[in-house]
C-alpha atoms as a PDB file:
ATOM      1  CA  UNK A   1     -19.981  -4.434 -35.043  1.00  0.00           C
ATOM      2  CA  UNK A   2     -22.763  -2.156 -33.681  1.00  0.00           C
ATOM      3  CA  UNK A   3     -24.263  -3.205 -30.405  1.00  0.00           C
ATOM      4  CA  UNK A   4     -27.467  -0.943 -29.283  1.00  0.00           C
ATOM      5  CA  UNK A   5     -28.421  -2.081 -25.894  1.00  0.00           C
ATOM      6  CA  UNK A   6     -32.456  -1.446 -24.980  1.00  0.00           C
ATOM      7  CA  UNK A   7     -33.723  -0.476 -21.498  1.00  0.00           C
ATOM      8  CA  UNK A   8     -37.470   0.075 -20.095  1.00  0.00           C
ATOM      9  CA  UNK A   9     -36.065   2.258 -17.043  1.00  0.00           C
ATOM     10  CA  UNK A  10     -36.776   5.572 -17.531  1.00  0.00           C
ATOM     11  CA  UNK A  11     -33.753   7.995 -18.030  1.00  0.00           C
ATOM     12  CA  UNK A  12     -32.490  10.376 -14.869  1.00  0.00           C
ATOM     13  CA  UNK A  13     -34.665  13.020 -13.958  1.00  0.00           C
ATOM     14  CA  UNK A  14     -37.611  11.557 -16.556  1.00  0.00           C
ATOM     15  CA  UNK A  15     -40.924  10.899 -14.960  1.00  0.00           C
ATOM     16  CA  UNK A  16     -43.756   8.315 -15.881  1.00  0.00           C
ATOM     17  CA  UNK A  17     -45.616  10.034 -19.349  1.00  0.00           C
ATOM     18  CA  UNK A  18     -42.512  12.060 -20.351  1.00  0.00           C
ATOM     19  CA  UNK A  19     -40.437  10.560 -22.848  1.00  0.00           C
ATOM     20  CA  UNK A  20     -36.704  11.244 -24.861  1.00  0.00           C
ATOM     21  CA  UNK A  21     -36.509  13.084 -27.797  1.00  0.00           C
ATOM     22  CA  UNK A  22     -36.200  11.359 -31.284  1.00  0.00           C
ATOM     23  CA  UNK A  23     -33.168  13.446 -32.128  1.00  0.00           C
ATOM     24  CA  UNK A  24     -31.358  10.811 -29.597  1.00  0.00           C
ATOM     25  CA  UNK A  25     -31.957   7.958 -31.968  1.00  0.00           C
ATOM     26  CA  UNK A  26     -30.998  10.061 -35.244  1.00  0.00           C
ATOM     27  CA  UNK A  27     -27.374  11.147 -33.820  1.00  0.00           C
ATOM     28  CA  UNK A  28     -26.775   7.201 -32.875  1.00  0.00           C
ATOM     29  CA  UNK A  29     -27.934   6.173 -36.267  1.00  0.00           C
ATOM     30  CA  UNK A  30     -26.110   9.049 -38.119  1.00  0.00           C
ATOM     31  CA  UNK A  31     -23.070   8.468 -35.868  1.00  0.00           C
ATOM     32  CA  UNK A  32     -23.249   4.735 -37.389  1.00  0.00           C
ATOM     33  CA  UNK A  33     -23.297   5.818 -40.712  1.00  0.00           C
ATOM     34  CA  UNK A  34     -20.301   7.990 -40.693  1.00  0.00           C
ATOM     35  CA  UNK A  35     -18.227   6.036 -38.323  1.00  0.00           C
ATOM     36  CA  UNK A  36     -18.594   2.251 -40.104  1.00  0.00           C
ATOM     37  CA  UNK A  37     -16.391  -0.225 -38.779  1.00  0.00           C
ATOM     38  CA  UNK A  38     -13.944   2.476 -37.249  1.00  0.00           C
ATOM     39  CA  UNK A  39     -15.848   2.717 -34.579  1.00  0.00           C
ATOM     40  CA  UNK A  40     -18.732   0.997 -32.185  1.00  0.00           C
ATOM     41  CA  UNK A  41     -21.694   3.527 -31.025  1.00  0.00           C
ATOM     42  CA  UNK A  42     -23.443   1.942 -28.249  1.00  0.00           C
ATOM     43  CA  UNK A  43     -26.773   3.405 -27.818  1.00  0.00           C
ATOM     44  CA  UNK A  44     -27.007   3.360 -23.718  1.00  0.00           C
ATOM     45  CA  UNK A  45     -24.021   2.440 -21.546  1.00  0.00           C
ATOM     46  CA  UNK A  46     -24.285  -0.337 -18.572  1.00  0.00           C
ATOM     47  CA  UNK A  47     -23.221   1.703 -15.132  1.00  0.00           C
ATOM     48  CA  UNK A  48     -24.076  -0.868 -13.119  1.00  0.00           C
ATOM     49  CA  UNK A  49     -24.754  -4.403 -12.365  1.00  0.00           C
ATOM     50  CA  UNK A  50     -28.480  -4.511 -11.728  1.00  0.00           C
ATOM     51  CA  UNK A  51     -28.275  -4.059 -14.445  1.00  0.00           C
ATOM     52  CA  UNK A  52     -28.538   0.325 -14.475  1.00  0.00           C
ATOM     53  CA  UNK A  53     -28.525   2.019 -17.584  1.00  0.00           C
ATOM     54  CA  UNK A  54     -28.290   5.746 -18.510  1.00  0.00           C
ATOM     55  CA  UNK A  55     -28.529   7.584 -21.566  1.00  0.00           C
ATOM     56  CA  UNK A  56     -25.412   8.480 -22.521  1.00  0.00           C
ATOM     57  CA  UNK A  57     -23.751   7.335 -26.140  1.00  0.00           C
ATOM     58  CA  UNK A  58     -20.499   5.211 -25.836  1.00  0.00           C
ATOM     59  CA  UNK A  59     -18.070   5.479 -29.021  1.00  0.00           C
ATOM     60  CA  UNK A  60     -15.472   3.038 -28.748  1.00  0.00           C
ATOM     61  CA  UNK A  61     -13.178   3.188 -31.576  1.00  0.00           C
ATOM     62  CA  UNK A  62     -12.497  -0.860 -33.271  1.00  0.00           C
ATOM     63  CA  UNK A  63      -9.349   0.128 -35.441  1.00  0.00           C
ATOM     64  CA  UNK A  64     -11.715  -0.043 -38.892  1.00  0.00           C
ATOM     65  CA  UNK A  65     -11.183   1.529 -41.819  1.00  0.00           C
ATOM     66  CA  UNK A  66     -12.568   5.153 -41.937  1.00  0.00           C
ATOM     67  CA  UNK A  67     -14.084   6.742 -44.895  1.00  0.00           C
ATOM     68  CA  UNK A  68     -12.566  10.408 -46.253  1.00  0.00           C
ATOM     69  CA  UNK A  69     -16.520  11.134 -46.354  1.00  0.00           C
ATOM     70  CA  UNK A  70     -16.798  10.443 -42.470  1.00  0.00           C
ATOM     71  CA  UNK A  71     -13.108  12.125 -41.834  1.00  0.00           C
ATOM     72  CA  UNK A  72     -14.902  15.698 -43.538  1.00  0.00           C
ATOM     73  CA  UNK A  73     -18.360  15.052 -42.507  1.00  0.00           C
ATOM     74  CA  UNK A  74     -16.936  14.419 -38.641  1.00  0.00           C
ATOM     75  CA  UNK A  75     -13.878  16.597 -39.012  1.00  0.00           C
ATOM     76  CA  UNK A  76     -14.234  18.713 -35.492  1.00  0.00           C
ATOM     77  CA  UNK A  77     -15.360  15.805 -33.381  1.00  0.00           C
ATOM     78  CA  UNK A  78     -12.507  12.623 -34.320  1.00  0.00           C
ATOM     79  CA  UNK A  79      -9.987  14.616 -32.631  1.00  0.00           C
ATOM     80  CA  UNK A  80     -12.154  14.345 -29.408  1.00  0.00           C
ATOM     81  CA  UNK A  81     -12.865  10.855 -29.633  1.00  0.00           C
ATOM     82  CA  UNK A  82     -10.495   8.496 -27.764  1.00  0.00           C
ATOM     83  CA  UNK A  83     -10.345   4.724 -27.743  1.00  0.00           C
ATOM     84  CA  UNK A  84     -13.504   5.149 -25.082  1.00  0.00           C
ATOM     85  CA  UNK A  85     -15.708   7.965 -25.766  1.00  0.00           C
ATOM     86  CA  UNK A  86     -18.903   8.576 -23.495  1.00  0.00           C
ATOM     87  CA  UNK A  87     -21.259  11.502 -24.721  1.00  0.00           C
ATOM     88  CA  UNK A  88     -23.911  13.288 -23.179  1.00  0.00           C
ATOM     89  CA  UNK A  89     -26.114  14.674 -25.655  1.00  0.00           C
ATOM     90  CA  UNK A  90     -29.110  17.420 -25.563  1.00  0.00           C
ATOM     91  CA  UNK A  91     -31.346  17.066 -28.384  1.00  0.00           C
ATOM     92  CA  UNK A  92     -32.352  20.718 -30.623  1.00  0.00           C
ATOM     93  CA  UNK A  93     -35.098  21.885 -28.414  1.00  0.00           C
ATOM     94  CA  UNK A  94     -33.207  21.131 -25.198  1.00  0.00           C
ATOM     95  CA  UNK A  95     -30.419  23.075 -22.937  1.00  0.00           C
ATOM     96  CA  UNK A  96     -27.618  21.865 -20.351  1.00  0.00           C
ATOM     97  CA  UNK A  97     -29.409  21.854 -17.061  1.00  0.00           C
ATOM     98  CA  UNK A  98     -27.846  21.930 -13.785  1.00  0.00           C
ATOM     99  CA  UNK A  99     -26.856  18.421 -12.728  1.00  0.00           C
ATOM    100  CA  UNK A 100     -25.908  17.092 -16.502  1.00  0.00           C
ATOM    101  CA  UNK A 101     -21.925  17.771 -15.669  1.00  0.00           C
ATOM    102  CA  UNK A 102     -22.055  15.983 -12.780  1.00  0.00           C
ATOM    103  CA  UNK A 103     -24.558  13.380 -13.926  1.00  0.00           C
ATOM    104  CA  UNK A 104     -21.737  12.250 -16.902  1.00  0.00           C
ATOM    105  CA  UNK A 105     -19.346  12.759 -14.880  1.00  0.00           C
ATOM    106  CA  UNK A 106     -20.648  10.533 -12.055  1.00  0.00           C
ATOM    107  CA  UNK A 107     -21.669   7.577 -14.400  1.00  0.00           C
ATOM    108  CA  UNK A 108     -18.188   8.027 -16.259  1.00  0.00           C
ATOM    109  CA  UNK A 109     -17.151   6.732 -12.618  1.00  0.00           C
ATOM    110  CA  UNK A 110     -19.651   3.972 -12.549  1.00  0.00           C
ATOM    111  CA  UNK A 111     -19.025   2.757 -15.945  1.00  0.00           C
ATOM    112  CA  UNK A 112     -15.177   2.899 -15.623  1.00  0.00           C
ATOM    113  CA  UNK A 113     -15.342   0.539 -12.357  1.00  0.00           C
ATOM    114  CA  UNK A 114     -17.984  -2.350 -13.652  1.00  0.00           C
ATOM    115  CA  UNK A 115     -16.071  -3.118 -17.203  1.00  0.00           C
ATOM    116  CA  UNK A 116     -14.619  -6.560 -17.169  1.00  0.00           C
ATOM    117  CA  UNK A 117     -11.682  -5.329 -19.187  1.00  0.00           C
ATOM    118  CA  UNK A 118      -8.847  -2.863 -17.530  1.00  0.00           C
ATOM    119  CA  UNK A 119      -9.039  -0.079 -19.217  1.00  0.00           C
ATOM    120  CA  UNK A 120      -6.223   3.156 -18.845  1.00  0.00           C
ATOM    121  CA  UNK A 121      -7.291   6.138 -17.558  1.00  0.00           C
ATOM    122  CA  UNK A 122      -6.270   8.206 -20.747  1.00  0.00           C
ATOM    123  CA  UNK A 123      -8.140   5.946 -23.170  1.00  0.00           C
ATOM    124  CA  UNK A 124     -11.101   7.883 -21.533  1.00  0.00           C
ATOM    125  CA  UNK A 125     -12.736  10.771 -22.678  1.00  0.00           C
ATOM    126  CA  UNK A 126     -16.102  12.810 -21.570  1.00  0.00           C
ATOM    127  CA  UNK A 127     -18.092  14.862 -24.181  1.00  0.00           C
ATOM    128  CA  UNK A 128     -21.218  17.239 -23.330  1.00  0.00           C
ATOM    129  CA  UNK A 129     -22.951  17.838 -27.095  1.00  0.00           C
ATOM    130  CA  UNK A 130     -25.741  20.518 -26.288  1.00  0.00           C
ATOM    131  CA  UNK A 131     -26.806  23.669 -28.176  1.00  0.00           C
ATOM    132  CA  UNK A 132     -24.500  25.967 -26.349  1.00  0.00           C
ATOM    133  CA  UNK A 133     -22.759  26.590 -23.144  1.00  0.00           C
ATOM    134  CA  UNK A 134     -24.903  28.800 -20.963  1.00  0.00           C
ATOM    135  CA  UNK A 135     -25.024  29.960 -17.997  1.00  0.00           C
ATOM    136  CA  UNK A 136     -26.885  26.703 -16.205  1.00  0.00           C
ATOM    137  CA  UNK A 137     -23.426  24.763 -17.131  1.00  0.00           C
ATOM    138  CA  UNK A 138     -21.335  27.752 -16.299  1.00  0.00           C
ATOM    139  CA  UNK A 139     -22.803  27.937 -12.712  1.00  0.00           C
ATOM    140  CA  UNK A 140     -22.287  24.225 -12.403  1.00  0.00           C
ATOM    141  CA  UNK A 141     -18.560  24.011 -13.411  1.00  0.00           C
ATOM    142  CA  UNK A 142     -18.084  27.123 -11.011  1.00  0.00           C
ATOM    143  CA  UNK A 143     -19.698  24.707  -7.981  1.00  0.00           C
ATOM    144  CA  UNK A 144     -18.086  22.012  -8.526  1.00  0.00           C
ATOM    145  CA  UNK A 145     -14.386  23.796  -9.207  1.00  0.00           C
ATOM    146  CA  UNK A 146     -14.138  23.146 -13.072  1.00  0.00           C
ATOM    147  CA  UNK A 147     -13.443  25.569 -15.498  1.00  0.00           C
ATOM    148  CA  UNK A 148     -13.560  25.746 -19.280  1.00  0.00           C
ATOM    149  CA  UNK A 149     -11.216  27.004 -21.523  1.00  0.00           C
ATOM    150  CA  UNK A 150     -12.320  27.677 -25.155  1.00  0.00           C
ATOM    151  CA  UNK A 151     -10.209  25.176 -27.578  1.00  0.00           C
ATOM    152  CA  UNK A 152     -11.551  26.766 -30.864  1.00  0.00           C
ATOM    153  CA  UNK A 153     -14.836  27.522 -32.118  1.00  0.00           C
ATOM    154  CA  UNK A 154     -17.857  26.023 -30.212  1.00  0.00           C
ATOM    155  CA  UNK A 155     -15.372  23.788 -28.618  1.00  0.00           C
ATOM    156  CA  UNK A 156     -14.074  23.791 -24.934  1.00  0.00           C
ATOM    157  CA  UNK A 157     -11.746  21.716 -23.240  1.00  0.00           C
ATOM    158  CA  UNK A 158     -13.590  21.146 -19.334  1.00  0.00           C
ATOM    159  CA  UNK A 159     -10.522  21.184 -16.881  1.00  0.00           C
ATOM    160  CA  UNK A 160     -11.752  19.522 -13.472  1.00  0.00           C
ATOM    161  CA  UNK A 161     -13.658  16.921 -14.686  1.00  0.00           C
ATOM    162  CA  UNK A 162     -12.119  12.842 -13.821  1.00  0.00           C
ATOM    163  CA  UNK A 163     -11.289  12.577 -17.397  1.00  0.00           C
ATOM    164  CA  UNK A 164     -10.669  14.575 -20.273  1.00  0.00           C
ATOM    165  CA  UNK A 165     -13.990  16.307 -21.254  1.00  0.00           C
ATOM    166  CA  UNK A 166     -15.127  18.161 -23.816  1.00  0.00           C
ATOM    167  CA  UNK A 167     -17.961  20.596 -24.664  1.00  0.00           C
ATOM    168  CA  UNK A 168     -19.450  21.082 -28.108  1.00  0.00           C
ATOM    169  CA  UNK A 169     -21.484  24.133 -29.099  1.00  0.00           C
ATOM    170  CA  UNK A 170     -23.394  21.367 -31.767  1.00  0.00           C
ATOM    171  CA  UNK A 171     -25.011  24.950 -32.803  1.00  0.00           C
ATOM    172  CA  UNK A 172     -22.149  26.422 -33.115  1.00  0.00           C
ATOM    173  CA  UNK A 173     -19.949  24.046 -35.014  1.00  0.00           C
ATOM    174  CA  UNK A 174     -22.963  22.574 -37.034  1.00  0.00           C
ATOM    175  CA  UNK A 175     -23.400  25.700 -38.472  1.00  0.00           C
ATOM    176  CA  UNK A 176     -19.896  26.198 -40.956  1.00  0.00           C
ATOM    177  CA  UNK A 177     -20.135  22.910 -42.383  1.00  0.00           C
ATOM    178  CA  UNK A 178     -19.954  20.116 -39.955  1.00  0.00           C
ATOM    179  CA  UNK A 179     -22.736  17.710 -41.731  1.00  0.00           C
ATOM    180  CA  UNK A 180     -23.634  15.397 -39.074  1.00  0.00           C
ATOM    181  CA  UNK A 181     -23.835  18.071 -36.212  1.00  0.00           C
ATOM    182  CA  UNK A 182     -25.740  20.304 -37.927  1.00  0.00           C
ATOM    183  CA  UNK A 183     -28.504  17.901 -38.662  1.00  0.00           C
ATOM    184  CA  UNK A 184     -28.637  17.755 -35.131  1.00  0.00           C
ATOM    185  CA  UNK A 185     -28.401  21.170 -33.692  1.00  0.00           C
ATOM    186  CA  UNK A 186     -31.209  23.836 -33.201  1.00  0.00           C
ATOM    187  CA  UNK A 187     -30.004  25.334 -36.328  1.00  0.00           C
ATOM    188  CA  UNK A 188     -31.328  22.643 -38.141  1.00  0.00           C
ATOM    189  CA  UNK A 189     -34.678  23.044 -36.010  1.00  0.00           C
ATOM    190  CA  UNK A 190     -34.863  26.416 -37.196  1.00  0.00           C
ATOM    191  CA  UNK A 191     -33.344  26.329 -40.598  1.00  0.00           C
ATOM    192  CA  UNK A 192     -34.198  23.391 -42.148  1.00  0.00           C
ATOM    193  CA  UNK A 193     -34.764  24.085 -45.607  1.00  0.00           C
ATOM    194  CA  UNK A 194     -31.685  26.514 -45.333  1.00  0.00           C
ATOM    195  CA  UNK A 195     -29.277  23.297 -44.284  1.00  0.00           C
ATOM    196  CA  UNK A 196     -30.687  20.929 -46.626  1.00  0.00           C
ATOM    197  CA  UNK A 197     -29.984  22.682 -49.688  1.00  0.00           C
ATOM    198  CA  UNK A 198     -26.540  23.869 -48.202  1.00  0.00           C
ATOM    199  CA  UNK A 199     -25.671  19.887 -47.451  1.00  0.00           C
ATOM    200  CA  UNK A 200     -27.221  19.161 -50.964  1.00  0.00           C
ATOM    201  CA  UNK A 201     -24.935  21.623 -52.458  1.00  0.00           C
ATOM    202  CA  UNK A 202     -21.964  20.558 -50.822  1.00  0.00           C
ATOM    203  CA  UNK A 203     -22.673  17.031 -52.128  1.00  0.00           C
ATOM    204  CA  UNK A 204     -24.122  15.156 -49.364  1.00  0.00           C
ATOM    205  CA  UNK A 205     -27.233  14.020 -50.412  1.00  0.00           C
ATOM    206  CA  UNK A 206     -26.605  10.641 -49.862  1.00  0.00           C
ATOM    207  CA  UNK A 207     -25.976  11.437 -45.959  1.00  0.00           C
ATOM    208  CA  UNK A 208     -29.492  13.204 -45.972  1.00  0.00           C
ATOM    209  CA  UNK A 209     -31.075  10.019 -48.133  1.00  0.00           C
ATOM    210  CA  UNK A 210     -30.196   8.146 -45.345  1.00  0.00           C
ATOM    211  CA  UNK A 211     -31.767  10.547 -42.839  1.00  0.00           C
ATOM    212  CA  UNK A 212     -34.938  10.088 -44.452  1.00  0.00           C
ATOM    213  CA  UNK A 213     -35.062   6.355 -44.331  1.00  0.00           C
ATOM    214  CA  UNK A 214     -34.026   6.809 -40.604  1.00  0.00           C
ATOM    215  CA  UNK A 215     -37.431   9.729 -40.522  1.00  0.00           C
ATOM    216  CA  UNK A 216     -39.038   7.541 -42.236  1.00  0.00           C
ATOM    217  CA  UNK A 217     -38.330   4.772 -39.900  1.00  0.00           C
ATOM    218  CA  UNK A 218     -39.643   6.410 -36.656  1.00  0.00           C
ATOM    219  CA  UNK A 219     -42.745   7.666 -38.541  1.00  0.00           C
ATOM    220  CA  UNK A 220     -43.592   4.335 -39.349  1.00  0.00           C
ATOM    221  CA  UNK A 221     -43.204   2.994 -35.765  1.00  0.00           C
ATOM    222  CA  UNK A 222     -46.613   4.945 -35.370  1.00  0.00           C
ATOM    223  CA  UNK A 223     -48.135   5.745 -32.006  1.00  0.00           C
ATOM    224  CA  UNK A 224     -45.792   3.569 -29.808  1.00  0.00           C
ATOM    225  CA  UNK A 225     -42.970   5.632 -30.744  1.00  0.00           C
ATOM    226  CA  UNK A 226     -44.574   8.532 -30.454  1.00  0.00           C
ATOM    227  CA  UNK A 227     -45.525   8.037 -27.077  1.00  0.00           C
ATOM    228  CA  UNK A 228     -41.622   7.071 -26.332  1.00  0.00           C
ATOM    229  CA  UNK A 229     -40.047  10.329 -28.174  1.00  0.00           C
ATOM    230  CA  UNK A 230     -40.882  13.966 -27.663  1.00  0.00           C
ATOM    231  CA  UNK A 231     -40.918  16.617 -30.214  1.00  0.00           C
ATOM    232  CA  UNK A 232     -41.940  13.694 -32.354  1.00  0.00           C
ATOM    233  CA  UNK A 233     -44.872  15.300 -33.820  1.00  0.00           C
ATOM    234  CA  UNK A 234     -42.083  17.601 -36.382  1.00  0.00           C
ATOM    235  CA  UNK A 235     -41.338  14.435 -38.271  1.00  0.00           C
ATOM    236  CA  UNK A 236     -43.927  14.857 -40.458  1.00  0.00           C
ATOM    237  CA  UNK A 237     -42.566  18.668 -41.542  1.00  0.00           C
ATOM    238  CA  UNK A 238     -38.618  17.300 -41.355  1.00  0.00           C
ATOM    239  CA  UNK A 239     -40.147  13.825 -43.772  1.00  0.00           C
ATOM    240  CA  UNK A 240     -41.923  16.385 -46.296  1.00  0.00           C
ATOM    241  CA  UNK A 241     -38.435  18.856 -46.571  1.00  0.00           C
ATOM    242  CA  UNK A 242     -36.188  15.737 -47.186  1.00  0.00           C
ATOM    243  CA  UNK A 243     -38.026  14.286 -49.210  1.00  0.00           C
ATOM    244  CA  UNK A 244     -38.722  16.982 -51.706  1.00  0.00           C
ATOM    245  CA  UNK A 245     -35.098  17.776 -51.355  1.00  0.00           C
ATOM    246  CA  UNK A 246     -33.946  14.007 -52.057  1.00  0.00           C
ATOM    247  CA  UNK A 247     -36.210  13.267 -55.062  1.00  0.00           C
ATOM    248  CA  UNK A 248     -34.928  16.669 -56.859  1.00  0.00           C
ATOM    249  CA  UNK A 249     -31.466  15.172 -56.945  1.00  0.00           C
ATOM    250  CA  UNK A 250     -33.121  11.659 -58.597  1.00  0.00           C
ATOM    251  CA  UNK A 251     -33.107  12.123 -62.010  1.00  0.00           C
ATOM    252  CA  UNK A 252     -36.731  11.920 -63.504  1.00  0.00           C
ATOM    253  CA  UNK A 253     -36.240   8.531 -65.168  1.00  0.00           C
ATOM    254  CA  UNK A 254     -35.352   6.961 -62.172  1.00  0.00           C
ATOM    255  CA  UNK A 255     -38.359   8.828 -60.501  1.00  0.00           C
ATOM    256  CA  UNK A 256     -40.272   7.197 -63.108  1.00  0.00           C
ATOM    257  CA  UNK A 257     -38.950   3.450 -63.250  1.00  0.00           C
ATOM    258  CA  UNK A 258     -41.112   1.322 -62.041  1.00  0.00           C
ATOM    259  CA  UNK A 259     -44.734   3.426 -62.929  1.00  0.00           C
ATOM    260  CA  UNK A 260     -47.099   1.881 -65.392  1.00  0.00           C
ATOM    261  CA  UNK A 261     -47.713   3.833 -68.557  1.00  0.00           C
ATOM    262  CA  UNK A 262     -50.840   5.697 -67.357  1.00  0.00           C
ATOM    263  CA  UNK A 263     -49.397   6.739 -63.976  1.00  0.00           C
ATOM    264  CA  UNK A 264     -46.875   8.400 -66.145  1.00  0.00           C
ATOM    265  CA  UNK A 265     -49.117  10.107 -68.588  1.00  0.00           C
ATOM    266  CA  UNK A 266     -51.635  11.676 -66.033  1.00  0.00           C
ATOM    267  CA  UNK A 267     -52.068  14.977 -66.101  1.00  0.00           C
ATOM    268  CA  UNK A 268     -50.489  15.780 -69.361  1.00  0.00           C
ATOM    269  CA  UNK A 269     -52.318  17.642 -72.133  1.00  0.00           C
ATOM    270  CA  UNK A 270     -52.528  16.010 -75.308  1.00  0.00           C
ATOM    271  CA  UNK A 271     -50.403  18.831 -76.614  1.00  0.00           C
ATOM    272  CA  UNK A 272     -47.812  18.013 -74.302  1.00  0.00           C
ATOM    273  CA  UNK A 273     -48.291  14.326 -75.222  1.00  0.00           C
ATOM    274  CA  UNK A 274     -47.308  15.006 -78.600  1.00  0.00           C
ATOM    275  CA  UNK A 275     -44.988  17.389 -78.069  1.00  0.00           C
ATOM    276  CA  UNK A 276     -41.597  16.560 -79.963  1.00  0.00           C
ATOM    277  CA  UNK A 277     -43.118  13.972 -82.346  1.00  0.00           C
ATOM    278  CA  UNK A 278     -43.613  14.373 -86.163  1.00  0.00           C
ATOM    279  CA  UNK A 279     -46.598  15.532 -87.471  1.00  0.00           C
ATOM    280  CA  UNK A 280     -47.390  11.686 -88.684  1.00  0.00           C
ATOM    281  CA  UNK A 281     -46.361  10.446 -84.609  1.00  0.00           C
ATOM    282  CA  UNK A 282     -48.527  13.067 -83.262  1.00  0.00           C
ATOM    283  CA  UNK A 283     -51.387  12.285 -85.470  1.00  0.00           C
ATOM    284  CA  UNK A 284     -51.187   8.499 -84.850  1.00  0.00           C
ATOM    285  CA  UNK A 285     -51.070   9.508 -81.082  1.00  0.00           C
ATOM    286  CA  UNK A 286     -54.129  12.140 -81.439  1.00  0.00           C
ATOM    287  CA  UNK A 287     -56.326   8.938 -83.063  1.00  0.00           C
ATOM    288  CA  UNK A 288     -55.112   6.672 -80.280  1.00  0.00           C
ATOM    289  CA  UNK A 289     -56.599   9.152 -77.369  1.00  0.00           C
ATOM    290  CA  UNK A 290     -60.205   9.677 -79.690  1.00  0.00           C
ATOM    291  CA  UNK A 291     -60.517   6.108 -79.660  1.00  0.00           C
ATOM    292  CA  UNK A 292     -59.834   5.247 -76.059  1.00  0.00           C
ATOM    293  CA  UNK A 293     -62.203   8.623 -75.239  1.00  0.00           C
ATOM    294  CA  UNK A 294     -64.786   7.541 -76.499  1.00  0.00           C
ATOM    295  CA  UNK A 295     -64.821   4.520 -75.299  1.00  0.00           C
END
């Protein structure tokens, strides 16, 4: 079941004429995907009765079925996921600000005490996905008394926090073959053409098929989702890469199904036309385009 909850209140520390960042709406989506039934990704989580919402991702894991696909493509973040997952997540062109720790860790709070259901403490778990850790988040943990300890790679465990928290480097662990992070990290931003023929080569081009639809998708929303999304203005660049990237991998007679005759002829030379025919088929074919030239 996947529930994505809608809000017109304006996200913390957003003012009237700024807007999110369309990269918010790809990780849910992409999240989705990979997750299936294993897993429910709520797109904003309730903190309040009001009702408040914030933007912060909740993953709550249904006991599904998941794919081998999604256990490779998602391989560094499962083992962070617990049966409640919240996740505070800064887009490519963004960085950890002071106040984001707190921020998740405050609403964590908030959500924890309004749920109709008791939930345990340990079926709770925080996780900051952001570019990197730098020193904005370092100076933060060091005010409030938290301290990180690297766990491996682009991935520390946050010691301080009121449950257990992660941070993700999505930069860092995008980049050696995590598929879903790194279409999400400022790698990707940067890279793009580099990472789509890497993910195409490592045989996930249905995973970046459905990232164009989902491009596709927000371009087609038009103005009003412009106006809602920053940075929105690269779709049009990220659109172009995928899709010259997804329709190499077609084969050409399914690129061609579907096109009447002439659509599939123009442009060719007549030597090209006739290429691979006997002399008799080529000569039958040379008389066909005299007659119809002159016409």
């Amino acid at each position: 079941m996947i529930d994505a909850q809608q809000s017109d209140s304006l996200p913390r520390g957003e003012q009237p004429g700024k807007s999110r960042t369309w990269w918010r709406p790809l990780l849910v989506r992409l999240l989705r995907y990979e997750l299936d039934l294993a897993f429910t990704v709520t797109d904003e989580v309730l903190v309040g009765k009001m009702p408040l919402r914030v933007d912060i991702l909740l993953v709550r894991r249904e006991g599904g079925p998941l794919s081998e696909a999604a256990q490779r493509d998602l391989s560094a973040l499962l083992p962070l996921l617990n049966r409640y997952t919240l996740i505070e997540f800064k887009a490519p062109p963004d960085a950890l600000e002071q106040g984001d720790l707190a921020h998740l860790a405050g609403c964590s709070y908030l959500w924890h005490s309004q749920e109709s259901e008791a939930i345990l403490h340990d079926d709770v778990s925080l996780i900051v996905l952001a570019p990197a850790l730098n020193s904005a988040a370092r100076e933060e943990m060091r005010r409030l008394g938290w301290e990180a300890s690297q766990h491996e790679a682009g991935i520390f465990r946050v010691a301080g926090p009121p449950f257990v928290t992660w941070l993700v480097e999505s930069d860092v662990v995008g980049e050696p073959g995590q598929p879903v992070l790194s279409l999400v990290s400022r790698v990707f931003l940067q890279e793009r053409k580099r990472i789509i023929e890497e993910l195409t080569r490592t045989g996930h081009s249905a995973l970046l098929h459905y990232m164009l639809q989902q491009v596709q998708q927000f371009r087609a929303a038009g103005e009003e989702f412009a106006m809602q999304h920053k940075y929105s203005e690269n779709l049009i660049d990220v659109e172009d890469e995928l899709l010259t990237k997804v329709l190499e991998a077609v084969p050409a007679e399914r690129r061609l199904r579907g096109l009447p005759l002439e659509e599939r002829l123009r442009g060719l030379s007549p030597e090209q036309l006739v290429a691979g025919l006997s002399e008799e088929q080529a000569a039958e074919v040379r008389e066909l385009l005299e007659r119809k030239q002159g016409r």
